[in-house]
Protein backbone atom coordinates (compact mmCIF):
# COMPACT_ATOMS: atom_id res chain seq x y z
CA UNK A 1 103.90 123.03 97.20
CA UNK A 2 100.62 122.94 98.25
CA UNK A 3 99.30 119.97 95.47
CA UNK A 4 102.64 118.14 96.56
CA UNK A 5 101.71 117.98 99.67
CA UNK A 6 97.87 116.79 98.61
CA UNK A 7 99.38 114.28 96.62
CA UNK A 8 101.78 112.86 99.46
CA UNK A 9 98.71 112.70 101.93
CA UNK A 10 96.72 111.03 98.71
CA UNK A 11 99.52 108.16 97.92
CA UNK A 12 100.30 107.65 101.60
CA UNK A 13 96.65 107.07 102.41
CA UNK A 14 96.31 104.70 99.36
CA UNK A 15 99.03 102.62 100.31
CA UNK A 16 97.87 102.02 104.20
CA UNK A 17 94.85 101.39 102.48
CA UNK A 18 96.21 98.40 100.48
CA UNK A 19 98.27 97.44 103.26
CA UNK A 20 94.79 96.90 105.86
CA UNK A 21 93.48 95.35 102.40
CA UNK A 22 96.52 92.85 102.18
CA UNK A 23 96.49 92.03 105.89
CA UNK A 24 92.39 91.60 105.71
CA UNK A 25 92.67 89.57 103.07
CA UNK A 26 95.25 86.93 104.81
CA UNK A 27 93.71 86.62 108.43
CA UNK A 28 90.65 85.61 105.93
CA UNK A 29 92.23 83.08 104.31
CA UNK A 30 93.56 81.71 107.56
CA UNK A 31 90.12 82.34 109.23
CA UNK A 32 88.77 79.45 106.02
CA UNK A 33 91.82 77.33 106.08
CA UNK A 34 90.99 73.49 107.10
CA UNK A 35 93.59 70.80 108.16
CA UNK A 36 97.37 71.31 108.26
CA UNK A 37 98.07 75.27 107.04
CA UNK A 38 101.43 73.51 105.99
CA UNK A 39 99.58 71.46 103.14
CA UNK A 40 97.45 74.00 102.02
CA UNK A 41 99.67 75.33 98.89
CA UNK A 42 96.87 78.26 97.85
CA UNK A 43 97.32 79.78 101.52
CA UNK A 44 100.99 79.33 101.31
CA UNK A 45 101.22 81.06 98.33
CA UNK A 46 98.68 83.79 99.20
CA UNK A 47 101.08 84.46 102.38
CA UNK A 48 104.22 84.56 99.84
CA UNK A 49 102.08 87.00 97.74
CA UNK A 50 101.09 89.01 100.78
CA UNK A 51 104.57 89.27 102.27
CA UNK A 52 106.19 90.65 98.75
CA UNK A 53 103.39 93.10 98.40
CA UNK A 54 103.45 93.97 102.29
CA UNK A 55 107.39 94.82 102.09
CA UNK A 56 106.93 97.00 98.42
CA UNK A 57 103.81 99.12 100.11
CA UNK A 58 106.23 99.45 103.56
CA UNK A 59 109.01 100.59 101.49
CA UNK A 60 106.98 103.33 99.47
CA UNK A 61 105.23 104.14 102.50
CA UNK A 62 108.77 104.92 104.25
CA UNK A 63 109.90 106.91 101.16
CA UNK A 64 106.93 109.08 101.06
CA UNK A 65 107.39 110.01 104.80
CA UNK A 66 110.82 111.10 103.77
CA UNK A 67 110.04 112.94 101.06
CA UNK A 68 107.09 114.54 103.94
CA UNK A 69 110.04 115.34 105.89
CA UNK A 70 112.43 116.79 103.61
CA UNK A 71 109.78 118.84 101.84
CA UNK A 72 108.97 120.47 105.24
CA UNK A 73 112.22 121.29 105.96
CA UNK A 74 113.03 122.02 102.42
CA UNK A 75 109.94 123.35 100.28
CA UNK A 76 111.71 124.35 97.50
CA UNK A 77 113.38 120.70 96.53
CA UNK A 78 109.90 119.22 96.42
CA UNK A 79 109.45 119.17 92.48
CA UNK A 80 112.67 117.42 92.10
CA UNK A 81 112.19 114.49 94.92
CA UNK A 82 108.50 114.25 92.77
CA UNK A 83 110.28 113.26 89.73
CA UNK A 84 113.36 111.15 91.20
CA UNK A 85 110.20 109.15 93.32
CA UNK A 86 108.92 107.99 90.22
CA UNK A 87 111.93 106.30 89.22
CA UNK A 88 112.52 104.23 92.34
């Protein structure tokens, strides 16, 4: 239980990593755009990018702190929730 709960912190940590990565990434491309943000196709498209990526990471962010949750209550179901994650 102990190395599930390692790897939770691990992937949890990784992903609010890429999420501050995504978000610095974006208020630097706004912090270099020049003239009207609405013309500027690469910016657009890097917000697009950011948003999908942004709402994936949220998403496996939520599902790890369920899996938290429901190992804590429930240590013994915390192989299977391992295996079933990998598959969503």
């Amino acid at each position: 239980m102990e190395e599930q709960r390692e790897r939770l912190i691990q992937e949890t940590s990784m992903n609010k990593k890429l999420l501050k990565d995504l978000e610095d990434a974006l208020l630097r491309e706004l912090a270099q755009s020049q003239g009207n943000m609405l013309d500027n196709l690469e910016l657009i498209q890097t917000l697009e990018e950011t948003k999908t990526k942004a709402t994936e990471v949220c998403r496996i962010i939520s599902l790890l702190s369920c899996i938290r949750s429901i190992i804590l209550q429930n240590p013994q179901v915390s192989g299977t929730l391992w295996r079933e994650k990998k598959h969503i």
